[in-house]
C-alpha atoms as a PDB file:
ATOM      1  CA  UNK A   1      20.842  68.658  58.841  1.00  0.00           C
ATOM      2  CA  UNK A   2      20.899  72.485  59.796  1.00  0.00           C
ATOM      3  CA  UNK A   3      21.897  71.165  63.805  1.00  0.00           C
ATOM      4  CA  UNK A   4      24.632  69.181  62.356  1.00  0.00           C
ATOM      5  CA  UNK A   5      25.803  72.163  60.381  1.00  0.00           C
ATOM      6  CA  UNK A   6      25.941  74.006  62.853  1.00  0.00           C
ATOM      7  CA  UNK A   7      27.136  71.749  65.424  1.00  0.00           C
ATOM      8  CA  UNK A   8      30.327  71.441  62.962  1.00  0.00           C
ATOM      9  CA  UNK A   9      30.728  75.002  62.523  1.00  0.00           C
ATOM     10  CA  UNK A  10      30.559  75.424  66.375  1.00  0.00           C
ATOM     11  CA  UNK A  11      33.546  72.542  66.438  1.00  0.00           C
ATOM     12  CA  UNK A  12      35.189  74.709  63.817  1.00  0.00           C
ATOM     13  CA  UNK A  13      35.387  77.760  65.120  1.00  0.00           C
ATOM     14  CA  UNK A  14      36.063  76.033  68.787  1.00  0.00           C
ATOM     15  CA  UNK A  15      39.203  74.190  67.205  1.00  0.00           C
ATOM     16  CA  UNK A  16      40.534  77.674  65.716  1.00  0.00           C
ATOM     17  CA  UNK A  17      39.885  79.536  68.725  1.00  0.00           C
ATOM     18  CA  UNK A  18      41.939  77.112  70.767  1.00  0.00           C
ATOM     19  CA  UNK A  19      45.098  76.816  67.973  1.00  0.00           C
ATOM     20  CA  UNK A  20      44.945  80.690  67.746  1.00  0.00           C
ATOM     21  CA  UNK A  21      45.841  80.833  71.406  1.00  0.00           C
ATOM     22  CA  UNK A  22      48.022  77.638  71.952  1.00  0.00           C
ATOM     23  CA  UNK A  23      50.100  79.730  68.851  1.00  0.00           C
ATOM     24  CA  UNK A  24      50.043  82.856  70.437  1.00  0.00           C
ATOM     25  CA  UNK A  25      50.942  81.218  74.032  1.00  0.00           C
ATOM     26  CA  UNK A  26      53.725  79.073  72.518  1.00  0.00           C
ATOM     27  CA  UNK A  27      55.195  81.918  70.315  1.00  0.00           C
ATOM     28  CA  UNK A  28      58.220  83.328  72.450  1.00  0.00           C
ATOM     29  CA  UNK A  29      60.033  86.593  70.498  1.00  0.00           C
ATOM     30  CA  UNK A  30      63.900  86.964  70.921  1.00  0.00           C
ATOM     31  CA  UNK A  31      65.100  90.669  70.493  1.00  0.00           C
ATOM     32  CA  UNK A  32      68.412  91.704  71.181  1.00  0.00           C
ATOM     33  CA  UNK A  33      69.019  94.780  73.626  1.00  0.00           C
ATOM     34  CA  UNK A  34      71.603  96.788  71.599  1.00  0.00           C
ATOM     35  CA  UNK A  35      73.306  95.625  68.126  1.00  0.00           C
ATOM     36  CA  UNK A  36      76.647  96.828  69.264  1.00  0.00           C
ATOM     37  CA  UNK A  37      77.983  96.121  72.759  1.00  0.00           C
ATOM     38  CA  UNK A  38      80.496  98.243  73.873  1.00  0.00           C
ATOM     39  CA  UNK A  39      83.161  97.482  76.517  1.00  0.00           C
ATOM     40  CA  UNK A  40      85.719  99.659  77.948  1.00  0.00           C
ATOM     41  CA  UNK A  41      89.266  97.911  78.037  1.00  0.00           C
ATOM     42  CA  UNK A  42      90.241  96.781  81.297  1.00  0.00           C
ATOM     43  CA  UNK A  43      86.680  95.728  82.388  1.00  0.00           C
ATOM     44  CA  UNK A  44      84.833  92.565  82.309  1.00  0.00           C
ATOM     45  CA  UNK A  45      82.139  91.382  80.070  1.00  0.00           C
ATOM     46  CA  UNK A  46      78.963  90.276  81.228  1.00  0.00           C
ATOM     47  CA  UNK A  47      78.079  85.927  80.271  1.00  0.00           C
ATOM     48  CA  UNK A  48      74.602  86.938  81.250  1.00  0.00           C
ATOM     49  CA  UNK A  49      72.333  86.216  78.488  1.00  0.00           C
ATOM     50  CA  UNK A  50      69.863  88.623  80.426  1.00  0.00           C
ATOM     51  CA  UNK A  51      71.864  91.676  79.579  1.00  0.00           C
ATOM     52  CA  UNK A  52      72.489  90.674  75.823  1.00  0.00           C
ATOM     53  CA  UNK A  53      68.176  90.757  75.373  1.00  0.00           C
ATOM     54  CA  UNK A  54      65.169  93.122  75.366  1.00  0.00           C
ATOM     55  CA  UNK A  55      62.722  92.204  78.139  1.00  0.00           C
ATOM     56  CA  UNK A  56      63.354  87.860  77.256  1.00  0.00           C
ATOM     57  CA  UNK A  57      60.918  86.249  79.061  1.00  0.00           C
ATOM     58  CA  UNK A  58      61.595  82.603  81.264  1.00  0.00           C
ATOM     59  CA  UNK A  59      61.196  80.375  78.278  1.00  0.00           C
ATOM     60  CA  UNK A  60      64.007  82.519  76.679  1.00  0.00           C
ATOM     61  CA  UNK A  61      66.467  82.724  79.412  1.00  0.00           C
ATOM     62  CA  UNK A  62      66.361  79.026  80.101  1.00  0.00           C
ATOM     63  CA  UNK A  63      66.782  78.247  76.437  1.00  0.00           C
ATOM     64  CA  UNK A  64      69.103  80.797  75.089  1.00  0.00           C
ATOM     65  CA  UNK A  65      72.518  80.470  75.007  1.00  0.00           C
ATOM     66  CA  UNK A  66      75.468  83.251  74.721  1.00  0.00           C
ATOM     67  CA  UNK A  67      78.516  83.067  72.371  1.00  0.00           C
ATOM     68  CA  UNK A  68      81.597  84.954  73.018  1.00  0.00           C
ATOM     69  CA  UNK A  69      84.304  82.484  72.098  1.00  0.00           C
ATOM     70  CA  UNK A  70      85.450  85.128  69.635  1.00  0.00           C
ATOM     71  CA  UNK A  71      85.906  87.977  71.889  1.00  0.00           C
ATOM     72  CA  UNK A  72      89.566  89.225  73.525  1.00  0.00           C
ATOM     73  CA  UNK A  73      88.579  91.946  76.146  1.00  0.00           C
ATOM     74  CA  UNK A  74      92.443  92.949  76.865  1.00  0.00           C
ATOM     75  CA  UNK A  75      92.784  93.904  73.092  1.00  0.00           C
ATOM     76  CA  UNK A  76      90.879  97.166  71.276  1.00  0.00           C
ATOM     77  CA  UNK A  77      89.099  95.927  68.451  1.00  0.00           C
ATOM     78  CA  UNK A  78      85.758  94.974  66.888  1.00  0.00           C
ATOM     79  CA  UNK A  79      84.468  91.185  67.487  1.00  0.00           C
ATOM     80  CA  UNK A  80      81.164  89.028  66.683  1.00  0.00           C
ATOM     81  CA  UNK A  81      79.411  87.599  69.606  1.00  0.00           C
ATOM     82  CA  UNK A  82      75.845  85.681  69.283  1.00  0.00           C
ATOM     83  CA  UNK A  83      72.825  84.752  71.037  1.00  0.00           C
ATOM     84  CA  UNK A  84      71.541  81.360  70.221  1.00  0.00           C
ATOM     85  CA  UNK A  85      67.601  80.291  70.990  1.00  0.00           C
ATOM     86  CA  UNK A  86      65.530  77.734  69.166  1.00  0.00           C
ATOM     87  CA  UNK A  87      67.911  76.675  66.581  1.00  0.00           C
ATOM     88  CA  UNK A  88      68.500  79.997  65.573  1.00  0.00           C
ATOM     89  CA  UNK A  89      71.752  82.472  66.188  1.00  0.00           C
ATOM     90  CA  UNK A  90      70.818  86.363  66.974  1.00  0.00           C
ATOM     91  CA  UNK A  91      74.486  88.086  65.842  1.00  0.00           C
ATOM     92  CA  UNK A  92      75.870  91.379  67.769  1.00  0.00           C
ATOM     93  CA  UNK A  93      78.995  93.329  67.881  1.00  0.00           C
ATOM     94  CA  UNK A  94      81.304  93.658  70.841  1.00  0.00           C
ATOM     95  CA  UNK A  95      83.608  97.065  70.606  1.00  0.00           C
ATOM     96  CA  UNK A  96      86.899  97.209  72.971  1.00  0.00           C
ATOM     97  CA  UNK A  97      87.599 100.158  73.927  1.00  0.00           C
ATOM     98  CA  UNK A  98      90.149 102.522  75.612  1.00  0.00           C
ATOM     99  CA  UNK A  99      88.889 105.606  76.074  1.00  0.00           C
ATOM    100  CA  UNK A 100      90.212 105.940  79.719  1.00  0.00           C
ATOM    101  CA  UNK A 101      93.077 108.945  80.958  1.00  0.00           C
ATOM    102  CA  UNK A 102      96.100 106.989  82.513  1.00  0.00           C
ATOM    103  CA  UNK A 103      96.112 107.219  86.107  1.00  0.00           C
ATOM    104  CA  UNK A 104      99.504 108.499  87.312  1.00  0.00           C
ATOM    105  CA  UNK A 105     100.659 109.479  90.810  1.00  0.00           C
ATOM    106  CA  UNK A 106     103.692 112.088  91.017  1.00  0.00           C
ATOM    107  CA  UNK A 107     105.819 113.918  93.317  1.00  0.00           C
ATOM    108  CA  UNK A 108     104.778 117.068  94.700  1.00  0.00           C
ATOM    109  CA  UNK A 109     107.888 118.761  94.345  1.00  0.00           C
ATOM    110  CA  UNK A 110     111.349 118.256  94.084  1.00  0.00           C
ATOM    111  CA  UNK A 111     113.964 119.848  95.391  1.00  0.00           C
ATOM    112  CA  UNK A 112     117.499 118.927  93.608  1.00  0.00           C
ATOM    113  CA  UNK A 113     121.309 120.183  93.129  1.00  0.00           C
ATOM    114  CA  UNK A 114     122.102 120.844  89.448  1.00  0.00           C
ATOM    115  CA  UNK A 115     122.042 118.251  86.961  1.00  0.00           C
ATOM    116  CA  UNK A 116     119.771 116.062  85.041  1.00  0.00           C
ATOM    117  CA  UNK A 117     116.208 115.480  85.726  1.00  0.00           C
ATOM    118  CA  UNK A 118     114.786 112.697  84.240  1.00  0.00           C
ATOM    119  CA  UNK A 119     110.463 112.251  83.772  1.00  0.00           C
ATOM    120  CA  UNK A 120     110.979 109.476  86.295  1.00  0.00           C
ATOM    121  CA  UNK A 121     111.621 111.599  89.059  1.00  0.00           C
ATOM    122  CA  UNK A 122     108.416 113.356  88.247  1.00  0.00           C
ATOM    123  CA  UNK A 123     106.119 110.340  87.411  1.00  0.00           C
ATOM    124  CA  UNK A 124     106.238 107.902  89.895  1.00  0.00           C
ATOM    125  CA  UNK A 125     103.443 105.344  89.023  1.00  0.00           C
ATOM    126  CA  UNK A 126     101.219 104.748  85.773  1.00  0.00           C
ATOM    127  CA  UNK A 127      98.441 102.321  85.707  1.00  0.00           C
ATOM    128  CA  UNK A 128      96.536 101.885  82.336  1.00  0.00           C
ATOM    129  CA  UNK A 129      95.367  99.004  80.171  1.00  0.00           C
ATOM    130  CA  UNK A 130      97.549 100.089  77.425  1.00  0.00           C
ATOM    131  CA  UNK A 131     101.085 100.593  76.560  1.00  0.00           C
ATOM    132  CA  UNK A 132     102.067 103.902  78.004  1.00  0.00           C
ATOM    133  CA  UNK A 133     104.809 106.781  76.934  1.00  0.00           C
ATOM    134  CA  UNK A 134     106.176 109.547  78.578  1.00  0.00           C
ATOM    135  CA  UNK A 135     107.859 112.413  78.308  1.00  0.00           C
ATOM    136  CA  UNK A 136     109.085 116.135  79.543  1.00  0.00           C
ATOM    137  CA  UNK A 137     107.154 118.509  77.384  1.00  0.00           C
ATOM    138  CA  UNK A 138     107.707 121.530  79.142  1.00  0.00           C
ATOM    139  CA  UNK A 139     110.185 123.168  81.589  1.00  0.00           C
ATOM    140  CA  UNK A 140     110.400 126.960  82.421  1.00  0.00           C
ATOM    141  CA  UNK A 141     112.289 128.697  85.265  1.00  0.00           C
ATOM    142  CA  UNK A 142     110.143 130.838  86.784  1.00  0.00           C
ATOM    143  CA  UNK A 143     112.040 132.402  89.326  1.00  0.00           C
ATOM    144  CA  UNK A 144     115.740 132.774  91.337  1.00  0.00           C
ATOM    145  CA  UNK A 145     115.835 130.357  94.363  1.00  0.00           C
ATOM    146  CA  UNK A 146     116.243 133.100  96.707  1.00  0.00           C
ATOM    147  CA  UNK A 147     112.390 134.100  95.756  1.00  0.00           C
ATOM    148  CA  UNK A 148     111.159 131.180  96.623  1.00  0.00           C
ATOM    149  CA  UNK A 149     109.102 130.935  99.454  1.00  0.00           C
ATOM    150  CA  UNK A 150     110.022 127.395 101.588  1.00  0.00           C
ATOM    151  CA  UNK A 151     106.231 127.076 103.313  1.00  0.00           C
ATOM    152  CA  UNK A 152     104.847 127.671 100.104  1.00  0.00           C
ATOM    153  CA  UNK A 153     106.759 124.885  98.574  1.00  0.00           C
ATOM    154  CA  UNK A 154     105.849 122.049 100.700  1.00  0.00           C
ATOM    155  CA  UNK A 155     102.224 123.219 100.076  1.00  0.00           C
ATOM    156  CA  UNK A 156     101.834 122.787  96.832  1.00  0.00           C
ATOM    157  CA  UNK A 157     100.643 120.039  94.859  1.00  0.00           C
ATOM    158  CA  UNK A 158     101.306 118.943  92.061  1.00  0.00           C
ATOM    159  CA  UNK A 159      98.664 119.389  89.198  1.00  0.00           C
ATOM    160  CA  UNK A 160      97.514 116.654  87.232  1.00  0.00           C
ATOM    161  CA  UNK A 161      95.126 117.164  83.960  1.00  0.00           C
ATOM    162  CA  UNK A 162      93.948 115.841  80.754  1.00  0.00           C
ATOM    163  CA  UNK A 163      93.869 119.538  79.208  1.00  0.00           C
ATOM    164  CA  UNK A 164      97.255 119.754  76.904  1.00  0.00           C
ATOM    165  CA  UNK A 165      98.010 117.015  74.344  1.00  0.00           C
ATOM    166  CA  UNK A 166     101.445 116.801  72.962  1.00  0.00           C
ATOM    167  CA  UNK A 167     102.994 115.325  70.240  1.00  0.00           C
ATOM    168  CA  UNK A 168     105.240 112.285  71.420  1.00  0.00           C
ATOM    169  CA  UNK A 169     107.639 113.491  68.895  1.00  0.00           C
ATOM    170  CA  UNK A 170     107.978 116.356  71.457  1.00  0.00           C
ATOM    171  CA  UNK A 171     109.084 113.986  74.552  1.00  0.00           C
ATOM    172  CA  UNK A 172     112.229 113.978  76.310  1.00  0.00           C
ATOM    173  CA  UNK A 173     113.418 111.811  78.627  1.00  0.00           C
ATOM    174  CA  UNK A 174     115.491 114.109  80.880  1.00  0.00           C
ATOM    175  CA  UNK A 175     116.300 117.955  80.908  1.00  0.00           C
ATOM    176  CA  UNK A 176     119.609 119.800  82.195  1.00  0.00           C
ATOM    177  CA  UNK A 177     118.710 121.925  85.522  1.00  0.00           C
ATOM    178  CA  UNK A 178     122.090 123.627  86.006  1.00  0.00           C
ATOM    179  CA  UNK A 179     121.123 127.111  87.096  1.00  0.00           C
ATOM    180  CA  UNK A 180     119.721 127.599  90.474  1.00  0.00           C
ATOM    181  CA  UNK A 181     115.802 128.583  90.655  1.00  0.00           C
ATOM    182  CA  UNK A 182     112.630 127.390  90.565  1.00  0.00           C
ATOM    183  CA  UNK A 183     111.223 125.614  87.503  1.00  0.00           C
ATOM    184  CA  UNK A 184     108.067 124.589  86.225  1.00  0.00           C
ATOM    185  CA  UNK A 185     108.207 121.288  84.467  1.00  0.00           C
ATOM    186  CA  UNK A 186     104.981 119.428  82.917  1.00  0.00           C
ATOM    187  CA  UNK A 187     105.308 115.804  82.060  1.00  0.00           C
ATOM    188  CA  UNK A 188     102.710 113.789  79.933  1.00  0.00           C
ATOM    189  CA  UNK A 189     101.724 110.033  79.713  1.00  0.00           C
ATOM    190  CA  UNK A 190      99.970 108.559  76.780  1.00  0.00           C
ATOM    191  CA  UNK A 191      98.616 105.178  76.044  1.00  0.00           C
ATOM    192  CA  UNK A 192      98.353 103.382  73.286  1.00  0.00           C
ATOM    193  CA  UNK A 193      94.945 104.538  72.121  1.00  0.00           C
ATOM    194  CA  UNK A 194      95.743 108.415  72.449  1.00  0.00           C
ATOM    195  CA  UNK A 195      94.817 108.838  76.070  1.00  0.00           C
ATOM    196  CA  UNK A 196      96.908 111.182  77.877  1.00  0.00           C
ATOM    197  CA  UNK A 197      97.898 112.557  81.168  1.00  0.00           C
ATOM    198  CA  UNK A 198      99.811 115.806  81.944  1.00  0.00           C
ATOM    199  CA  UNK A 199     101.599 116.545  85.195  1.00  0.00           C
ATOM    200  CA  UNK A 200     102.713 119.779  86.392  1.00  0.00           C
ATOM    201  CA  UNK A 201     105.151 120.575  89.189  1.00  0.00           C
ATOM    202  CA  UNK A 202     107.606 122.614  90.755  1.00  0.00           C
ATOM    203  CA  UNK A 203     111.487 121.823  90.669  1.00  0.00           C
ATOM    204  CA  UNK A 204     114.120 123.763  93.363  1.00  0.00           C
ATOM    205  CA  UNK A 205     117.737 123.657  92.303  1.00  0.00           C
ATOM    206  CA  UNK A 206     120.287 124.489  94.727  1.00  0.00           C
ATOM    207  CA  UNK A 207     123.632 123.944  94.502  1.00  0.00           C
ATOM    208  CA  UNK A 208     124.863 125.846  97.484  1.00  0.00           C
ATOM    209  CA  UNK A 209     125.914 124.581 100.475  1.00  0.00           C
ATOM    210  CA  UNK A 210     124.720 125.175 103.835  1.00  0.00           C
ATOM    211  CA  UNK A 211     126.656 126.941 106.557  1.00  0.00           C
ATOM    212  CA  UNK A 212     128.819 125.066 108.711  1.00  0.00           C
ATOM    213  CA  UNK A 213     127.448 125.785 112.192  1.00  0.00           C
ATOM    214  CA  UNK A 214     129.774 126.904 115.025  1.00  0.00           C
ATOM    215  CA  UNK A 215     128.039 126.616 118.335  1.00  0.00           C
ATOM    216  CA  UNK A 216     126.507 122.991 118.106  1.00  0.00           C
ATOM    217  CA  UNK A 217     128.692 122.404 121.299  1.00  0.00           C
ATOM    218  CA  UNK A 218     126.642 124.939 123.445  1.00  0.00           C
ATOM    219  CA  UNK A 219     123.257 122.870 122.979  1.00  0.00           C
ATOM    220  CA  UNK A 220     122.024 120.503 125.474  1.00  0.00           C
ATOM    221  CA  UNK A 221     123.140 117.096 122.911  1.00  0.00           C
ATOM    222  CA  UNK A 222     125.829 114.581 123.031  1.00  0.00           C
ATOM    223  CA  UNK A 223     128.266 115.935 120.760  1.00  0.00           C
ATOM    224  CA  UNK A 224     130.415 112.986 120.712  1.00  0.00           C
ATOM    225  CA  UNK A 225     129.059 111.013 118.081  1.00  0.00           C
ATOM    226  CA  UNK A 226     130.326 114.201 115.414  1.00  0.00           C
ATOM    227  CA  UNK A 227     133.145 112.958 113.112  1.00  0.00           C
ATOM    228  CA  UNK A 228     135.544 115.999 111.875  1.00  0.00           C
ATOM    229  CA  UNK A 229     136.365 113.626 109.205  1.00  0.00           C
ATOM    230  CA  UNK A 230     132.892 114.901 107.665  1.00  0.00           C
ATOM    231  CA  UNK A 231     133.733 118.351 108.198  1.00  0.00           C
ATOM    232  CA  UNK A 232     136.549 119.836 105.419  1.00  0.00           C
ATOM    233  CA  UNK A 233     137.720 122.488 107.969  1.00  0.00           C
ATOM    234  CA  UNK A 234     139.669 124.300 105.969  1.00  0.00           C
ATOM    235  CA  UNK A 235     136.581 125.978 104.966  1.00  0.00           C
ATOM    236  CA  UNK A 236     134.688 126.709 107.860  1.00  0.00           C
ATOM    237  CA  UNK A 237     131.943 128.768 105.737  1.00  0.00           C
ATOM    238  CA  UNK A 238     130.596 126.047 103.975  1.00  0.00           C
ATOM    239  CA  UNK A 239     130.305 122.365 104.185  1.00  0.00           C
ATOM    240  CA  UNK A 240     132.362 119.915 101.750  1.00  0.00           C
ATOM    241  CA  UNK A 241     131.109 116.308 102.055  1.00  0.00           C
ATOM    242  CA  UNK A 242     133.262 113.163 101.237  1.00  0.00           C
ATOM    243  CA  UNK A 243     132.296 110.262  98.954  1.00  0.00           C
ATOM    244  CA  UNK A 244     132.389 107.229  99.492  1.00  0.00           C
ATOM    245  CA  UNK A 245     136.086 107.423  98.015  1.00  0.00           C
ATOM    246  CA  UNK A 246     137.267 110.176  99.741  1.00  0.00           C
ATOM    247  CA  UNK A 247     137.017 112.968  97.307  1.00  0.00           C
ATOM    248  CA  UNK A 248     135.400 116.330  98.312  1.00  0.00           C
ATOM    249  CA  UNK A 249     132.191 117.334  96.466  1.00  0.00           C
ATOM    250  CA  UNK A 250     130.457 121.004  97.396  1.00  0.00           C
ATOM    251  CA  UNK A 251     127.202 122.364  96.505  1.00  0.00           C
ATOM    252  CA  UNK A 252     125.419 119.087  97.379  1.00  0.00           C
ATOM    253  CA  UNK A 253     122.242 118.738  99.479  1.00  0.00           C
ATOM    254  CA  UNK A 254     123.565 118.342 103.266  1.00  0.00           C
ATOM    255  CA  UNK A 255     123.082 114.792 104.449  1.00  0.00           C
ATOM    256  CA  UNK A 256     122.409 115.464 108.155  1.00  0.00           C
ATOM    257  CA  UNK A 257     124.358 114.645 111.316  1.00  0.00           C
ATOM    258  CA  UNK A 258     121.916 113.761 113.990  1.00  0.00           C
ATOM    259  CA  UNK A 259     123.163 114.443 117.153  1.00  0.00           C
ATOM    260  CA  UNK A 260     121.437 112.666 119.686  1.00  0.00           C
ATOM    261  CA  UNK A 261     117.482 112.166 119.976  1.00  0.00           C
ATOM    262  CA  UNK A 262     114.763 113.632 119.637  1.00  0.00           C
ATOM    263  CA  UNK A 263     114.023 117.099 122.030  1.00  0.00           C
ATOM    264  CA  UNK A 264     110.920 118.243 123.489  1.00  0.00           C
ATOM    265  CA  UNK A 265     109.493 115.097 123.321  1.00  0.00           C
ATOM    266  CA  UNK A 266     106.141 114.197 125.341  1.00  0.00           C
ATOM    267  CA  UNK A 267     107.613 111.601 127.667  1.00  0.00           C
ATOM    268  CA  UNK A 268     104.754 110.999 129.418  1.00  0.00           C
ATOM    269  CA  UNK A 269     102.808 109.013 126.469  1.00  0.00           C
ATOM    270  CA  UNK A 270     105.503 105.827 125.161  1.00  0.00           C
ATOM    271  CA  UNK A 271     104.758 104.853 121.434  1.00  0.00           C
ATOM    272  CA  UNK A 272     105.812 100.624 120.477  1.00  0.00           C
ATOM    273  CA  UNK A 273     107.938 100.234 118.096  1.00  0.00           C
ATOM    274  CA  UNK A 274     107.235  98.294 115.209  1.00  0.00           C
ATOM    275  CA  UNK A 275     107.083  94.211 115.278  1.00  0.00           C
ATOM    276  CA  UNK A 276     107.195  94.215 119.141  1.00  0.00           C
ATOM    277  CA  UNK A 277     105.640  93.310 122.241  1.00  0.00           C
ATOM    278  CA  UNK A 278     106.711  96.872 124.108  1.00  0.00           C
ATOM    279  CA  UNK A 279     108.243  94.740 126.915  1.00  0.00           C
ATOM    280  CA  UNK A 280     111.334  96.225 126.741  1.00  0.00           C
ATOM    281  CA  UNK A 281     112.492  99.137 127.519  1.00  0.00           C
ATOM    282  CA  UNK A 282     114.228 100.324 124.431  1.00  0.00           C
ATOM    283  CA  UNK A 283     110.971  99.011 122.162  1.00  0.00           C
ATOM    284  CA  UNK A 284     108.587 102.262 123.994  1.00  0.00           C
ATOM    285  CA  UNK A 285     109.588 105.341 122.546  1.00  0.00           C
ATOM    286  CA  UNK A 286     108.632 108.893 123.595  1.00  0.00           C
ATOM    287  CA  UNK A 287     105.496 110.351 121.224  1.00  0.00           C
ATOM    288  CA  UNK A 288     106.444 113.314 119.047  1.00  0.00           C
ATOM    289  CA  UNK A 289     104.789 116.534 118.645  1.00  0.00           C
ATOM    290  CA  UNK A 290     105.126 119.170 116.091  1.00  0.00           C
ATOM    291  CA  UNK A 291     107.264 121.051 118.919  1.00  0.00           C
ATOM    292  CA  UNK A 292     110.041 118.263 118.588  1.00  0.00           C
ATOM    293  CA  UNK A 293     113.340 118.662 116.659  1.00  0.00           C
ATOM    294  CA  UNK A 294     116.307 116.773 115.701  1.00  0.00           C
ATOM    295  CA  UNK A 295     119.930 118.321 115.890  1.00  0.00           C
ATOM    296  CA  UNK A 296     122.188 118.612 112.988  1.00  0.00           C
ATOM    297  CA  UNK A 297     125.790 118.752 113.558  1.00  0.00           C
ATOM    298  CA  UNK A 298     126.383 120.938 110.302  1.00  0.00           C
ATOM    299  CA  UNK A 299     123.948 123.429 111.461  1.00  0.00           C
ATOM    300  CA  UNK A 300     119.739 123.715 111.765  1.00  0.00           C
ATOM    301  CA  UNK A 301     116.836 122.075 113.490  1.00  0.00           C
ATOM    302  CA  UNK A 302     115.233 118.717 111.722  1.00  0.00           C
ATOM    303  CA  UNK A 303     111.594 119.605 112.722  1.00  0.00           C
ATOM    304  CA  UNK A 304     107.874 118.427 111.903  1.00  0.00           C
ATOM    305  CA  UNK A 305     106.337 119.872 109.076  1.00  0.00           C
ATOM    306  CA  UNK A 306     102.792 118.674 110.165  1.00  0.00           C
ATOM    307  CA  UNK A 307     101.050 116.417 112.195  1.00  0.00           C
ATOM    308  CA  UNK A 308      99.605 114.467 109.500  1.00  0.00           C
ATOM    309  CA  UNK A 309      96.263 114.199 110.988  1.00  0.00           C
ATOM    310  CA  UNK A 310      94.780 117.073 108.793  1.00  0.00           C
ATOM    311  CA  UNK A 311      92.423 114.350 107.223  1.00  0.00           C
END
């Protein structure tokens, strides 16, 4: 009797041993990595189940399924997602966001006659995943034309930031520029969400007129191609262009005469133009250097500012 006691108890404790460890060996725990998931509008959410769990092992990732039927990443807002395993739904939150600057690119500088300036002549792309507005928030002149140095000008960058915010209340669309000088003018873009983007630059207007130049002749150029129709000679100081209609209009920007080619070219090296085979003649130019200039009829030297090959 005390062998077949024992004998059972032996069976007993056998038979727990082994359910103990078939429980703890089929017993697979699902935890979720975060209880909020946020997502930054404009990107992608992940359909990994992986990403949505903390340290699942293979029985979990081959059994769970993810749930984000509810979720609309181009849209800000709060949405349910779920992880489902074993019959039984693990519930998280999904937050679209916009927290992002928008990304503009601007001039670095403009250089105008007297008028209107509107912000898109300052602002000349926006990408964000928002609605954007924009605005002129600020102009100042800062100093008479004739102060301004040229070299300096065409160095300068325009500086973008996210350090001023402005109230869109406080937007224009254009300012009047109808004294000559330099201004400052800053410019802001703002999404949607309250994201903004300031741009700062430096505006030239000039409203007078070049001189007319008087020895264009004595240069080594074809002169022939020069219509005096352009030229309003009755005043030889400065030069009156003609719309399109025939009326004069002074102050304006000159729009250049060429006269001729290119000088001081470097003949020796032939450059193909664009969309050809270089087989003609006409189709292999002569390379430029920064030594090479254009003639204007009304007066000046079109030259190279740079190389371009500074990066």
């Amino acid at each position: 009797m005390k062998n077949t006691s024992y004998k059972n108890k032996q069976f007993v404790l056998l038979g727990m041993t082994f359910l103990s460890v078939a429980g703890i060996a089929g017993c697979s725990k699902v935890e979720l990595a975060q209880s909020t998931v946020t997502l930054e509008l404009g990107d992608e959410l992940s359909e990994n189940v992986a990403d949505y769990l903390q340290d699942p092992d293979e029985k979990i990732l081959k059994g769970a399924s993810l749930d984000l039927s509810a979720i609309d990443e181009t849209k800000v807002g709060s949405y349910n997602a779920a992880v489902a395993y074993d019959g039984k739904n693990y519930p998280f939150k999904v937050e679209v966001k916009d927290t992002t600057s928008p990304q503009c690119e601007a001039k670095d500088y403009i250089y105008m006659q007297p008028g209107t300036l509107i912000v898109d002549d300052l602002v000349t792309e926006i990408k964000d995943a928002s609605e954007t507005s924009s605005g002129i928030v600020s102009c100042e002149r800062k100093d008479d034309l004739a102060a301004c140095d040229y070299d300096d000008m065409l160095q300068k960058k325009a500086v973008v930031d996210t350090t001023d915010s402005y109230d869109e209340a406080d937007y224009q669309e254009s300012v009047q520029l109808d004294e000559e000088g330099c201004y400052e003018v800053t410019a802001q873009v703002k999404d949607s969400e309250g994201n903004f983007t300031d741009i700062t630059l430096n505006v030239y207007v000039d409203g007078t007129a070049p001189e007319l130049a008087q020895n264009v002749i004595d240069l080594d150029v074809d002169a022939s191609v020069i219509s005096i129709d352009d030229i309003n000679t009755d005043d030889a100081e400065k030069i009156i262009l003609k719309t399109e209609d025939g009326q004069n209009v002074k102050g304006y920007p000159c729009t250049p005469c060429i006269v001729g080619t290119w000088k001081d070219a470097y003949e020796t090296e032939k450059i193909v133009r664009n969309h050809t085979d270089g087989t003609d003649e006409g189709d292999r130019l002569c390379a430029l250097t920064q030594r090479s200039f254009l003639v204007c009829a009304y007066g000046g030297l079109i030259e190279p500012v740079t190389s371009g090959q500074e990066e």
